[in-house]
PDB file of N, CA and C in Angstrom:
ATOM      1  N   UNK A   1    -138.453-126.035  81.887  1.00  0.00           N
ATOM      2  CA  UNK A   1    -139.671-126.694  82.330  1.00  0.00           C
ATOM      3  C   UNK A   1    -140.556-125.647  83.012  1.00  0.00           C
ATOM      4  N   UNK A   2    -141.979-125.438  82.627  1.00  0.00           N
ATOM      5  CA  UNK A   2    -142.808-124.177  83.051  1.00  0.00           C
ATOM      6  C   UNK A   2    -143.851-124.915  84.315  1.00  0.00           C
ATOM      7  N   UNK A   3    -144.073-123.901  84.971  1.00  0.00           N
ATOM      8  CA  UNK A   3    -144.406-124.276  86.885  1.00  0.00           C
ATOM      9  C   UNK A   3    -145.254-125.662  86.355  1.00  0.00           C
ATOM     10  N   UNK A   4    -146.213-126.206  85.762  1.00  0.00           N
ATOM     11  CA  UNK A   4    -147.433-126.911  85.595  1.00  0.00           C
ATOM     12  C   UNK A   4    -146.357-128.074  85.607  1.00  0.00           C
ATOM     13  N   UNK A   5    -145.572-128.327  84.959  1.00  0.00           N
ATOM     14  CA  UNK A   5    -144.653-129.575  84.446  1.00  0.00           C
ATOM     15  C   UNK A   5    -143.717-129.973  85.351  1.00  0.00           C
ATOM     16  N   UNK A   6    -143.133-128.982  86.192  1.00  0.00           N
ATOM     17  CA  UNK A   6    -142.513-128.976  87.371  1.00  0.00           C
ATOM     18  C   UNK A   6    -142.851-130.259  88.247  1.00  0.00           C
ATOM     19  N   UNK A   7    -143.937-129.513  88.649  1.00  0.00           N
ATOM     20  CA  UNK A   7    -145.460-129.873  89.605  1.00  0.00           C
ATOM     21  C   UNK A   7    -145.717-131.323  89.192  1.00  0.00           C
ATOM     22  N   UNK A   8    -145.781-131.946  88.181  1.00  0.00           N
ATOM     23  CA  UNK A   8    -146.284-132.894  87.589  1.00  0.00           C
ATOM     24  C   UNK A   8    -145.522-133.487  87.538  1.00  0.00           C
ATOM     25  N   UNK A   9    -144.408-133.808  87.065  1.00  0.00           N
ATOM     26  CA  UNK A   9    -142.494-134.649  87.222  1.00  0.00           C
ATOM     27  C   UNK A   9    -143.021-136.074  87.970  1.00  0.00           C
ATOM     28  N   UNK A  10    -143.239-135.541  89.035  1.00  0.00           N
ATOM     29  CA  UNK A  10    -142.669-136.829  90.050  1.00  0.00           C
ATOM     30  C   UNK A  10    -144.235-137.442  90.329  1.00  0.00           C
ATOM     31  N   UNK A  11    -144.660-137.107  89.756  1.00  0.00           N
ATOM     32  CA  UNK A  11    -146.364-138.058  89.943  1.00  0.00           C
ATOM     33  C   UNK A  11    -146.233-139.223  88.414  1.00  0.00           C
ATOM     34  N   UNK A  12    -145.686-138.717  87.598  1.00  0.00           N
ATOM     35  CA  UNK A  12    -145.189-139.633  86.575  1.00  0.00           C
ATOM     36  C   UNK A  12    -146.765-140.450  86.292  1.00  0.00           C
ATOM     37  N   UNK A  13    -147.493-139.469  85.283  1.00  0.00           N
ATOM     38  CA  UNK A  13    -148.351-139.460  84.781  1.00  0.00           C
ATOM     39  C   UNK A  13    -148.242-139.971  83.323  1.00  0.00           C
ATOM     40  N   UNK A  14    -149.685-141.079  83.240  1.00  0.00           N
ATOM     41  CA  UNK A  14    -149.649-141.278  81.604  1.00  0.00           C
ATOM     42  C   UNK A  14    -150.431-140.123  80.814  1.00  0.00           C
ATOM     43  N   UNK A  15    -150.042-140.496  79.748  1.00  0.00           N
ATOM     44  CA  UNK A  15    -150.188-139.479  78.568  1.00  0.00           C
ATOM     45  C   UNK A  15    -152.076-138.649  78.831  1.00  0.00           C
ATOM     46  N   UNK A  16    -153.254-139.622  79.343  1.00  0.00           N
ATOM     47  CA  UNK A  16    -154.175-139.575  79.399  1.00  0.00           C
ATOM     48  C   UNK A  16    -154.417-138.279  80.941  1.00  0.00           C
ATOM     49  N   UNK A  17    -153.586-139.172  81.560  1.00  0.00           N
ATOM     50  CA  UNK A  17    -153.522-138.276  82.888  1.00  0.00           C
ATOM     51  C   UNK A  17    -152.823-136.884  83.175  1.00  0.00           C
ATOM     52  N   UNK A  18    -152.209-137.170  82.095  1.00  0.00           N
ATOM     53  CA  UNK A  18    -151.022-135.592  82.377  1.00  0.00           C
ATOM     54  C   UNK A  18    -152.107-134.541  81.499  1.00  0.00           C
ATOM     55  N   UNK A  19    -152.945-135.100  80.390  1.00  0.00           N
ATOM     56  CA  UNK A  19    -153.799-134.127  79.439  1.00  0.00           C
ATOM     57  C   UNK A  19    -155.299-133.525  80.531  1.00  0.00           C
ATOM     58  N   UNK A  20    -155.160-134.654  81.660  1.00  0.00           N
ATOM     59  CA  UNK A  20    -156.460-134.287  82.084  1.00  0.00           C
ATOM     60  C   UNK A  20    -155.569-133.034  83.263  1.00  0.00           C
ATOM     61  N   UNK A  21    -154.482-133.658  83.900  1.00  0.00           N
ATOM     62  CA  UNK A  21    -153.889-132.486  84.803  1.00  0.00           C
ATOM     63  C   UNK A  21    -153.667-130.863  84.271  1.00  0.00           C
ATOM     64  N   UNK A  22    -153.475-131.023  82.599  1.00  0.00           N
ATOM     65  CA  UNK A  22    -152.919-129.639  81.826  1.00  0.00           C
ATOM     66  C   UNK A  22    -154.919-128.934  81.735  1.00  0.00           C
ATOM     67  N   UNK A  23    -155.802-129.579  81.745  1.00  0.00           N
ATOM     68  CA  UNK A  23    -156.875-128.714  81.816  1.00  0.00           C
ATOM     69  C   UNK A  23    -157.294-128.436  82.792  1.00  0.00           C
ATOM     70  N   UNK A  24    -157.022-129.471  84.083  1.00  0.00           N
ATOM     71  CA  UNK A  24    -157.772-129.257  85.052  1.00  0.00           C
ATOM     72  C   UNK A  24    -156.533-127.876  85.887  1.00  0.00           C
ATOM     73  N   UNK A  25    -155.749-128.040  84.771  1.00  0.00           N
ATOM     74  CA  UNK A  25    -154.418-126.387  85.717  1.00  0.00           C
ATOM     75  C   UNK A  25    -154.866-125.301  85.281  1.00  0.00           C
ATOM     76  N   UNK A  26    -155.746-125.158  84.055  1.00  0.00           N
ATOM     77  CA  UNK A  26    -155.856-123.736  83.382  1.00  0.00           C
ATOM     78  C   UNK A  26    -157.576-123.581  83.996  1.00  0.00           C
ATOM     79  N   UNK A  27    -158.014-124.418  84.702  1.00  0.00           N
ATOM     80  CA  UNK A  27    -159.899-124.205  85.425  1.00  0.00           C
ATOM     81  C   UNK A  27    -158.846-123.602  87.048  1.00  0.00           C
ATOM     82  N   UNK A  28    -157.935-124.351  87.570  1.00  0.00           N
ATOM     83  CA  UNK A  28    -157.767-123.599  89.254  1.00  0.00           C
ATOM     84  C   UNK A  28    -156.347-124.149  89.014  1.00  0.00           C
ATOM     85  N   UNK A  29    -155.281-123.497  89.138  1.00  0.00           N
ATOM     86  CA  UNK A  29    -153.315-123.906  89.361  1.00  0.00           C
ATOM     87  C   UNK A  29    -153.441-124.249  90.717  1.00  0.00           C
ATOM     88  N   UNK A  30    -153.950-123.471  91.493  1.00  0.00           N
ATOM     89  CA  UNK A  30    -153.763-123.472  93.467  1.00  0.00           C
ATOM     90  C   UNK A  30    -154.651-124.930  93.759  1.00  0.00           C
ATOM     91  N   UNK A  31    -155.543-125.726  93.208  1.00  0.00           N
ATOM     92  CA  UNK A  31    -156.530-126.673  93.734  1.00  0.00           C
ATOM     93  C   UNK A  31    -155.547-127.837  92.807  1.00  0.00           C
ATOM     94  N   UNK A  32    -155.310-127.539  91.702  1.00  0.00           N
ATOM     95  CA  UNK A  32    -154.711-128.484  91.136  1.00  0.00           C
ATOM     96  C   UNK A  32    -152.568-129.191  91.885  1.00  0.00           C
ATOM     97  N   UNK A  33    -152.299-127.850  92.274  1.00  0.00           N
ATOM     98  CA  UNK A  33    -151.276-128.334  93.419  1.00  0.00           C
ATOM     99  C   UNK A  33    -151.622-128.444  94.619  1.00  0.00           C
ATOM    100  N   UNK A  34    -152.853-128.589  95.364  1.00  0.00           N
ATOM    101  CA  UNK A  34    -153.420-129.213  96.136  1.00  0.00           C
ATOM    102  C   UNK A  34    -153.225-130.436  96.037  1.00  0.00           C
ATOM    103  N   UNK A  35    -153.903-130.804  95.365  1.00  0.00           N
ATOM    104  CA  UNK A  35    -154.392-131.980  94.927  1.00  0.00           C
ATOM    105  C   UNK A  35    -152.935-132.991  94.443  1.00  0.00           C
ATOM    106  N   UNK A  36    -151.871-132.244  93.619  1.00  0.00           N
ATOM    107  CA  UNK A  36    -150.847-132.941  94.005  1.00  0.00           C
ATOM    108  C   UNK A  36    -150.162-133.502  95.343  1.00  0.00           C
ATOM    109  N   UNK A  37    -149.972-132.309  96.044  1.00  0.00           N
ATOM    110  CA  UNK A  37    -149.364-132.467  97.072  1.00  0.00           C
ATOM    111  C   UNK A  37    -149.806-133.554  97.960  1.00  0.00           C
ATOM    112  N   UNK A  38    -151.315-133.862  97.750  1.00  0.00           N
ATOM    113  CA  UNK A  38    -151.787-134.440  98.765  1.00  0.00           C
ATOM    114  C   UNK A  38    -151.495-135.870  98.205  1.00  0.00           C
ATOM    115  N   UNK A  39    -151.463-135.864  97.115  1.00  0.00           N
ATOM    116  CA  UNK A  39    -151.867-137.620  96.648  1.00  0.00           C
ATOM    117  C   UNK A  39    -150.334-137.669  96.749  1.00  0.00           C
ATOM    118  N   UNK A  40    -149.131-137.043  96.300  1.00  0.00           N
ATOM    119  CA  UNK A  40    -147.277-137.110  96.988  1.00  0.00           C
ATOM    120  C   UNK A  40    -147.714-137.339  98.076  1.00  0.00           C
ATOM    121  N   UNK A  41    -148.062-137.285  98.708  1.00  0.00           N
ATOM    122  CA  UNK A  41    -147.887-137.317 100.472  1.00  0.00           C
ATOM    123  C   UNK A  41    -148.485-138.767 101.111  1.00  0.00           C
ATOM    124  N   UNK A  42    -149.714-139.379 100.049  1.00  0.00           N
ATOM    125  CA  UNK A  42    -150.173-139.791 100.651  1.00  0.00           C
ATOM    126  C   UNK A  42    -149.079-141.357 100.457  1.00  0.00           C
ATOM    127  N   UNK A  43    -148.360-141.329  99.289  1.00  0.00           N
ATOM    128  CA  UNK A  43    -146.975-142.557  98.996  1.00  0.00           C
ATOM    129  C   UNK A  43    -147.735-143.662  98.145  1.00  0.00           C
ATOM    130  N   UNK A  44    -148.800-144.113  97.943  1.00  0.00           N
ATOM    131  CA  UNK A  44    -148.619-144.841  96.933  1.00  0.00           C
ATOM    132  C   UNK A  44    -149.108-144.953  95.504  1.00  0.00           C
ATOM    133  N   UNK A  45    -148.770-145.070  94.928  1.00  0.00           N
ATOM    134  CA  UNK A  45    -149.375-144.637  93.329  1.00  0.00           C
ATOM    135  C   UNK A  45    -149.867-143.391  93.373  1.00  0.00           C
ATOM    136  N   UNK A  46    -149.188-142.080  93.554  1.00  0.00           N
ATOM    137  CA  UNK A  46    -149.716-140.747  93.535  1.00  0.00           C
ATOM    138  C   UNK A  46    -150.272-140.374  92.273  1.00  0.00           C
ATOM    139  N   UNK A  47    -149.793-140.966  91.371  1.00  0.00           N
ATOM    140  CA  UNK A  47    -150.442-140.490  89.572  1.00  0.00           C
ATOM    141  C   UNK A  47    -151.850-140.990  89.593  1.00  0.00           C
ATOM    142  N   UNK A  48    -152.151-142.199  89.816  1.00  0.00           N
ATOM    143  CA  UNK A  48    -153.882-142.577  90.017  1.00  0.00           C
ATOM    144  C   UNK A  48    -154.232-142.210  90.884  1.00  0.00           C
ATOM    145  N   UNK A  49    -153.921-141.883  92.403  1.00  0.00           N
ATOM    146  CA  UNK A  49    -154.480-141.085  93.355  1.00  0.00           C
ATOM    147  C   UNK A  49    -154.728-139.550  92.880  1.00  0.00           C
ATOM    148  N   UNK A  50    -153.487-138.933  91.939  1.00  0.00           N
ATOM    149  CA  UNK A  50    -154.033-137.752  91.668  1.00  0.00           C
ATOM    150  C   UNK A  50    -155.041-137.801  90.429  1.00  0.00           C
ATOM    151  N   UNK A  51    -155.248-138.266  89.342  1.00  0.00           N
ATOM    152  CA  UNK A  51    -155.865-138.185  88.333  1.00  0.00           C
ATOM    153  C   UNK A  51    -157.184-138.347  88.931  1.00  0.00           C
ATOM    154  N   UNK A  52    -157.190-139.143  89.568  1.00  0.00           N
ATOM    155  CA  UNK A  52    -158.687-139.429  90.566  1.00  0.00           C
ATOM    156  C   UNK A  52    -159.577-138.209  91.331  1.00  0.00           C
ATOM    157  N   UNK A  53    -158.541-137.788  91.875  1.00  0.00           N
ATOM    158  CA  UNK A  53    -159.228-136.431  92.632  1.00  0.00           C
ATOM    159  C   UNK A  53    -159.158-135.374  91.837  1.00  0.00           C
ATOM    160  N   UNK A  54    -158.380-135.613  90.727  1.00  0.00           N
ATOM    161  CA  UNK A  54    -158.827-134.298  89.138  1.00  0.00           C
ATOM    162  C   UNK A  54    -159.880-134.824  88.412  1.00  0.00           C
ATOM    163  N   UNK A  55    -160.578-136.026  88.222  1.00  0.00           N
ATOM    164  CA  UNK A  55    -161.959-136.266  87.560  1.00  0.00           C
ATOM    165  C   UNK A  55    -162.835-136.397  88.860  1.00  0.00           C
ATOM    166  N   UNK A  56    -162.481-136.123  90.067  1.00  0.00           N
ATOM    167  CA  UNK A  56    -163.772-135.984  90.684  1.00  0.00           C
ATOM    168  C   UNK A  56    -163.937-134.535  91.244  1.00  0.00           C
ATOM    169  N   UNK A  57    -163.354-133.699  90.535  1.00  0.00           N
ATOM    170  CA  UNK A  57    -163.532-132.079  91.006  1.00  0.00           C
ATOM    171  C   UNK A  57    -162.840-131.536  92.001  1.00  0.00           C
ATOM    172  N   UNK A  58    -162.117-132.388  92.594  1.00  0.00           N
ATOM    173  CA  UNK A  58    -161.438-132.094  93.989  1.00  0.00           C
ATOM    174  C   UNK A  58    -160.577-130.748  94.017  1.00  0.00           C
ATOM    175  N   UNK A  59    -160.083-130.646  92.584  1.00  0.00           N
ATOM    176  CA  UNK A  59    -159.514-129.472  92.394  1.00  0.00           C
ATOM    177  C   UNK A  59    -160.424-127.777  92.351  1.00  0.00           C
ATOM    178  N   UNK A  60    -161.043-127.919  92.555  1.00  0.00           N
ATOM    179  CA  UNK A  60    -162.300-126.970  92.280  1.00  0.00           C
ATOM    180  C   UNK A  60    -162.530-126.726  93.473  1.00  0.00           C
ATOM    181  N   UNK A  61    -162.406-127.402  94.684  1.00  0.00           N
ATOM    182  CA  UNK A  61    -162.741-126.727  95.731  1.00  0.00           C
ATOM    183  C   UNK A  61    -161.899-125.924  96.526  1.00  0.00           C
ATOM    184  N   UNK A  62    -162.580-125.273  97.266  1.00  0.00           N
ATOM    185  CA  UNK A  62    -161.562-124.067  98.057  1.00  0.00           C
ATOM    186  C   UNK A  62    -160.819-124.633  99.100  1.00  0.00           C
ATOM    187  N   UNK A  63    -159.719-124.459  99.761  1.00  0.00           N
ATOM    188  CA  UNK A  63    -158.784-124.856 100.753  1.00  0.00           C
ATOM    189  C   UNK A  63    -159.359-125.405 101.949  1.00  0.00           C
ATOM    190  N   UNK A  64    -160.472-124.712 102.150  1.00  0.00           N
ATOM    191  CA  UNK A  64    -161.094-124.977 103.525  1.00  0.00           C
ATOM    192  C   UNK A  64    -162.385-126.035 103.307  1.00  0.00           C
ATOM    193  N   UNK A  65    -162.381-126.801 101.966  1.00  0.00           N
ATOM    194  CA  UNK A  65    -163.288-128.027 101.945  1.00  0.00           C
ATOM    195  C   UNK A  65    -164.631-127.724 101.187  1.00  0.00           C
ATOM    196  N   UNK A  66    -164.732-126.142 101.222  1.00  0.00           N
ATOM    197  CA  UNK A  66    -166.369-125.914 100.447  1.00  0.00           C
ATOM    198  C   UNK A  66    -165.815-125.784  98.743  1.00  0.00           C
ATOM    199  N   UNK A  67    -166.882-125.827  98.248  1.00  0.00           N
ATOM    200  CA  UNK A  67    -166.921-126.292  96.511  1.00  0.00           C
ATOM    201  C   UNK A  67    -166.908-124.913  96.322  1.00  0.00           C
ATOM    202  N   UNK A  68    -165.788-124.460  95.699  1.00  0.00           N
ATOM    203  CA  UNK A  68    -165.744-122.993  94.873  1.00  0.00           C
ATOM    204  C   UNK A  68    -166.591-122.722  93.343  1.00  0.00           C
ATOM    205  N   UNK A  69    -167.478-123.651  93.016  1.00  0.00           N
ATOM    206  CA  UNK A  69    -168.886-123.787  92.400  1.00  0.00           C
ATOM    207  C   UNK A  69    -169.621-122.209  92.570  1.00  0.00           C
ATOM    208  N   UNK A  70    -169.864-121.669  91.175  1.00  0.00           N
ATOM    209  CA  UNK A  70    -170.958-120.513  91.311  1.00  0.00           C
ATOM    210  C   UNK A  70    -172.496-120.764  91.700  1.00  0.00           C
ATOM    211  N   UNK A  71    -173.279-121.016  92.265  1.00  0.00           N
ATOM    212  CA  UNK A  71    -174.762-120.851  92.618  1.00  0.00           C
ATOM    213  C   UNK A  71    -175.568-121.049  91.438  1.00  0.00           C
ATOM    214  N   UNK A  72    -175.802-121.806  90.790  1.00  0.00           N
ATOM    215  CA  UNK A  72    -176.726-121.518  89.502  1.00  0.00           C
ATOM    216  C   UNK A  72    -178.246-121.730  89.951  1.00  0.00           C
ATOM    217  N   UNK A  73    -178.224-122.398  91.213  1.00  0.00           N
ATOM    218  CA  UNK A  73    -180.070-123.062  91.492  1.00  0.00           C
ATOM    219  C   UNK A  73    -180.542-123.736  90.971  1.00  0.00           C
ATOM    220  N   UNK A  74    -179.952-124.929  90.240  1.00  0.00           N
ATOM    221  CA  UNK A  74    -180.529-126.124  89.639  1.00  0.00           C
ATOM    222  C   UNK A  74    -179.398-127.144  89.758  1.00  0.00           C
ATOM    223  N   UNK A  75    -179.564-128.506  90.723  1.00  0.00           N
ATOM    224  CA  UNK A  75    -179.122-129.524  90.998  1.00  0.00           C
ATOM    225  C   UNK A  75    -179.459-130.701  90.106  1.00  0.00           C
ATOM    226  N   UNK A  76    -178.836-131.393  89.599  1.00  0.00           N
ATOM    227  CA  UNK A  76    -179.350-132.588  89.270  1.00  0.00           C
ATOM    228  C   UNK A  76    -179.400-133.931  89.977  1.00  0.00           C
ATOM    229  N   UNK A  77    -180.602-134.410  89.251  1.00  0.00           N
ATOM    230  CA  UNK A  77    -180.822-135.377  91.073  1.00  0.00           C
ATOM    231  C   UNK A  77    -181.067-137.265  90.094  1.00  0.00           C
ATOM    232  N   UNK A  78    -180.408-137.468  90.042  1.00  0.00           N
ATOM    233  CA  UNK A  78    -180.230-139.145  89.340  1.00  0.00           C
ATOM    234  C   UNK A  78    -181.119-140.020  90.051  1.00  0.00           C
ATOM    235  N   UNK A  79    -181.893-140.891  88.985  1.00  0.00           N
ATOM    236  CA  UNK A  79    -183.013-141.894  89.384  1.00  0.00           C
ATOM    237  C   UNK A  79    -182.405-143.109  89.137  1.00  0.00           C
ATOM    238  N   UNK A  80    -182.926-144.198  88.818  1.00  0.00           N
ATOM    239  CA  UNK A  80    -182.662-145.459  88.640  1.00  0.00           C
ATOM    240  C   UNK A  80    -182.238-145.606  87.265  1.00  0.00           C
ATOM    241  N   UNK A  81    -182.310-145.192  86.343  1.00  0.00           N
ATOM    242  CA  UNK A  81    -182.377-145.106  84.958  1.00  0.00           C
ATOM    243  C   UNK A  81    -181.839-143.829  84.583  1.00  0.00           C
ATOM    244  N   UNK A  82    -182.023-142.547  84.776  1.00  0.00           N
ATOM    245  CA  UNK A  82    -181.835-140.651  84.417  1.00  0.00           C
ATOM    246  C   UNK A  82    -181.653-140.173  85.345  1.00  0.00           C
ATOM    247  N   UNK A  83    -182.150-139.007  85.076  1.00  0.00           N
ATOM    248  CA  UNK A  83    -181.982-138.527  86.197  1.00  0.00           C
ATOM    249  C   UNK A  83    -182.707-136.689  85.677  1.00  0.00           C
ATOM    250  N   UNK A  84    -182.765-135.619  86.356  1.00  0.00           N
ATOM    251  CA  UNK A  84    -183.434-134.530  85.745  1.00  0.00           C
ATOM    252  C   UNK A  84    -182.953-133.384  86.956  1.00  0.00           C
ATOM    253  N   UNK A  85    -183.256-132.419  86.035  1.00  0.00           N
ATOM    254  CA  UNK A  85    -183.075-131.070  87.147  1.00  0.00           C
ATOM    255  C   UNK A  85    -183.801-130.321  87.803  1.00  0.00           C
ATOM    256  N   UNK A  86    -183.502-129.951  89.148  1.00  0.00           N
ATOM    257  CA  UNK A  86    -184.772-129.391  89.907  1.00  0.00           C
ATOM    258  C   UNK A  86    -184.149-128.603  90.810  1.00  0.00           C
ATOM    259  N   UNK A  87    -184.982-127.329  90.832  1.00  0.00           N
ATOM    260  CA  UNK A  87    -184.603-126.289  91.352  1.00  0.00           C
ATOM    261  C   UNK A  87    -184.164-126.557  93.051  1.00  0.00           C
ATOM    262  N   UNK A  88    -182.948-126.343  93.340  1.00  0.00           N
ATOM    263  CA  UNK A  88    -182.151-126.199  94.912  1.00  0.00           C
ATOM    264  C   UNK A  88    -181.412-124.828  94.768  1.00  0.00           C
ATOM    265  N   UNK A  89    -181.763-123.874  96.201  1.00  0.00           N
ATOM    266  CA  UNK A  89    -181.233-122.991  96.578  1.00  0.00           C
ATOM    267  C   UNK A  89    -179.930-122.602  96.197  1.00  0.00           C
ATOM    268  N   UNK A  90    -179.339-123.946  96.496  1.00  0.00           N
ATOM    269  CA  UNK A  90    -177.461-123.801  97.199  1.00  0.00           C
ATOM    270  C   UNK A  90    -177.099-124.601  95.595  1.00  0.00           C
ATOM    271  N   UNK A  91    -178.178-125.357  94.492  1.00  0.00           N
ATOM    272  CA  UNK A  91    -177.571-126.008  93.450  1.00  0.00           C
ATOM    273  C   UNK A  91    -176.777-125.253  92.838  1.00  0.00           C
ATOM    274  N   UNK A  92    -175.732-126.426  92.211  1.00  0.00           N
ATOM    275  CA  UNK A  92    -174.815-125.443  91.253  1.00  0.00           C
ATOM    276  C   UNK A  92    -174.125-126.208  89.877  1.00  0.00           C
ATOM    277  N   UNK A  93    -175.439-127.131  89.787  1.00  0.00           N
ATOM    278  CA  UNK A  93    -175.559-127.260  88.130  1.00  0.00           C
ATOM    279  C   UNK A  93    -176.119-126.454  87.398  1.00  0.00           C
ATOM    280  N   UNK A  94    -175.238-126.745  85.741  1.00  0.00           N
ATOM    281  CA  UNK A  94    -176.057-126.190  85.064  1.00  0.00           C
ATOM    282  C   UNK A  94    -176.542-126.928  84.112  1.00  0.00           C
ATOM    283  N   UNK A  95    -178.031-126.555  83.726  1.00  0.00           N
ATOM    284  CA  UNK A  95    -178.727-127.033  82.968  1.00  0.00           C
ATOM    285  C   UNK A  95    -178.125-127.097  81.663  1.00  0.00           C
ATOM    286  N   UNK A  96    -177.878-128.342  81.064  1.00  0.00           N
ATOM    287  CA  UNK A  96    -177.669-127.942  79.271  1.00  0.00           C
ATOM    288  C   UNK A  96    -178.285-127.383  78.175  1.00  0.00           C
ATOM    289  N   UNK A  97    -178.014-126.818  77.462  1.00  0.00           N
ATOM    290  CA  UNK A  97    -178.847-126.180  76.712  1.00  0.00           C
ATOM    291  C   UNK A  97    -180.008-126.788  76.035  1.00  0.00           C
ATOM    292  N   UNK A  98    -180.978-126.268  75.756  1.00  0.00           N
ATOM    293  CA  UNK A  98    -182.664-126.902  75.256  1.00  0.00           C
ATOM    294  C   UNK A  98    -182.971-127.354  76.010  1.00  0.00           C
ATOM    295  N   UNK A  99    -182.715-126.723  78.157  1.00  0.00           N
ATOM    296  CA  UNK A  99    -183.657-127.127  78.704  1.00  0.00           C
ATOM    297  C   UNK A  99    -184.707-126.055  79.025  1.00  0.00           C
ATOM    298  N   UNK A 100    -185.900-126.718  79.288  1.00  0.00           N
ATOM    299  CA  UNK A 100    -186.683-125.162  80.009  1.00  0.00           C
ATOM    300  C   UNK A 100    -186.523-125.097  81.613  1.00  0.00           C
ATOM    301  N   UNK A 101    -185.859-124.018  82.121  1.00  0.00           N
ATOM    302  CA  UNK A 101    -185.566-123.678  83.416  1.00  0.00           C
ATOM    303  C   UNK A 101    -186.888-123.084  83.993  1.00  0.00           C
ATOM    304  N   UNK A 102    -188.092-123.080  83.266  1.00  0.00           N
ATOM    305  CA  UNK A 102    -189.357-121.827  84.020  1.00  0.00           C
ATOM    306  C   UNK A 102    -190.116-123.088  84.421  1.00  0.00           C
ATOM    307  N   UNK A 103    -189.656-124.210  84.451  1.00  0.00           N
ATOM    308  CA  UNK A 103    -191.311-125.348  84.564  1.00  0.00           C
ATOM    309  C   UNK A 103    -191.088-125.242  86.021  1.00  0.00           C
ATOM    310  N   UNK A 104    -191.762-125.717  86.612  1.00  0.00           N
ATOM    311  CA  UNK A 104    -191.873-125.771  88.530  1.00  0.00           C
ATOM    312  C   UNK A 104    -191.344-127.412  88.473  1.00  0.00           C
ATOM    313  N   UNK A 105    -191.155-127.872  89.484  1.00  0.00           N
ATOM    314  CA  UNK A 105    -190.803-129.128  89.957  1.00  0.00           C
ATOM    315  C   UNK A 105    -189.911-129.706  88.971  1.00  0.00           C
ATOM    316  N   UNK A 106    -189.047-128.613  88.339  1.00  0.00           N
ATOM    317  CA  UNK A 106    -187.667-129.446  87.500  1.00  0.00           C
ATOM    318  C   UNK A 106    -187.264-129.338  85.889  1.00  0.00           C
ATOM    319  N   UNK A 107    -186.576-128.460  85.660  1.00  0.00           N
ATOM    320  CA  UNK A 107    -186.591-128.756  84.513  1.00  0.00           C
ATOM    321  C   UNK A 107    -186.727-129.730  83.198  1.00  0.00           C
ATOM    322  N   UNK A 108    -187.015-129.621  82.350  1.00  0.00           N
ATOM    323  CA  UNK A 108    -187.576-130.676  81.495  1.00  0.00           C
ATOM    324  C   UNK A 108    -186.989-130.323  79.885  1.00  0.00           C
ATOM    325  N   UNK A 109    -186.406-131.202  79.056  1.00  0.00           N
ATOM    326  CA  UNK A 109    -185.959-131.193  78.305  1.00  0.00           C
ATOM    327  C   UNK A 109    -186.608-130.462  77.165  1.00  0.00           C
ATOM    328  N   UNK A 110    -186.478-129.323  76.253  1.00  0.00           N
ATOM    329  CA  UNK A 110    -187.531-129.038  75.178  1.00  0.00           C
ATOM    330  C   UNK A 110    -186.824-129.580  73.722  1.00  0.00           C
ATOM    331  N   UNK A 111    -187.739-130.216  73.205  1.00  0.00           N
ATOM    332  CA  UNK A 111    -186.986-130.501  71.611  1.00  0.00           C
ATOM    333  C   UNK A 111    -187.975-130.247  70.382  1.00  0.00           C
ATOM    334  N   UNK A 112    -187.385-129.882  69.649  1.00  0.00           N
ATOM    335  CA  UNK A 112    -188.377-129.440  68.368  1.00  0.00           C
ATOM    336  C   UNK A 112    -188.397-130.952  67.538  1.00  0.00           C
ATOM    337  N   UNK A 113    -189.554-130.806  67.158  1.00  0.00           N
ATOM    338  CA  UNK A 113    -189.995-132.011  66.494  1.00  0.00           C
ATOM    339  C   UNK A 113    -190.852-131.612  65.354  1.00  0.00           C
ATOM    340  N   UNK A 114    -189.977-132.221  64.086  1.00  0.00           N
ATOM    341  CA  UNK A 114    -191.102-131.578  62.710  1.00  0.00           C
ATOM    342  C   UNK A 114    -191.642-132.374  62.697  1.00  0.00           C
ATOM    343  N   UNK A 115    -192.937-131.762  61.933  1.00  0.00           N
ATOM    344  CA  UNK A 115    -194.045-132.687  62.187  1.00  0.00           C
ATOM    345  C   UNK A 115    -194.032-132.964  60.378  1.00  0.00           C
ATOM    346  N   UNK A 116    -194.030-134.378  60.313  1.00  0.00           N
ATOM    347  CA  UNK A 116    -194.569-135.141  59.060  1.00  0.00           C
ATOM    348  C   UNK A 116    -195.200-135.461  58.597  1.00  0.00           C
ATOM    349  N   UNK A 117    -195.873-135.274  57.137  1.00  0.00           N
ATOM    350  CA  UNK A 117    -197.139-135.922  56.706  1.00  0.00           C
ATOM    351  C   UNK A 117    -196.763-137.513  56.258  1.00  0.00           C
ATOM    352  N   UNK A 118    -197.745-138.196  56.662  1.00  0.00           N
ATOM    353  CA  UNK A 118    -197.504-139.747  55.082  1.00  0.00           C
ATOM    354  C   UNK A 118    -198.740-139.790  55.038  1.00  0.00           C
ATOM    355  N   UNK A 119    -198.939-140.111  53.971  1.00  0.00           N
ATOM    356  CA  UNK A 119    -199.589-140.592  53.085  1.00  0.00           C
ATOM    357  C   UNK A 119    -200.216-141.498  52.376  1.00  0.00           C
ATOM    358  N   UNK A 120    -201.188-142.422  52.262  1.00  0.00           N
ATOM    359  CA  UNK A 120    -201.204-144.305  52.023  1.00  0.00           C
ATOM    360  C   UNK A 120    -201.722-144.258  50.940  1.00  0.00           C
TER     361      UNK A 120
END
């Protein structure tokens, strides 16, 4: 049994949860046995307590509570309906591709659109 599976044994994970634990081990191993240990400790249902704090990034952060996140300078900020990206200092989203990052007050989606003739 190799260290990841070890680690994982006694949280007695379904098939869905153990696939999300095997990716979220090869992004951080040290945040991802964090994150075990803590949801073991905490005694009840540790497999949904841990799968939980592996789809909400918990594993990604550094020991001491700050988000081990690179700096990219674009946050995304959710409306009632969307939501869009806009330049923050400390942001550390990233924009998906075909956005334009140069507009001021937020990035904005670019899409090519052929243009069609008809005819009557």
């Amino acid at each position: 049994m190799n260290e990841p599976e070890k680690l994982l044994a006694p949280l007695h994970l379904t098939a869905g949860q153990h696939a999300l634990a095997l990716a979220a081990w090869k992004e951080n191993p040290e945040g991802v046995e964090r994150c075990a240990t803590d949801a073991l400790a905490k005694g009840h249902a540790p497999g949904a307590l841990f799968a939980t704090m592996l789809a909400s990034g918990e594993h990604k952060r550094e020991p001491n509570g700050t988000s081990g996140k690179r700096i990219t300078g674009w946050r995304w900020v959710r409306g009632s309906h969307s939501g869009r990206y806009v330049e923050d200092p400390k942001g550390t989203d990233n924009p998906p591709p075909g956005y334009d990052t140069t507009t001021k007050g937020g990035a904005r989606e670019t899409r090519e659109i052929e243009r069609v003739e008809v005819w009557f």
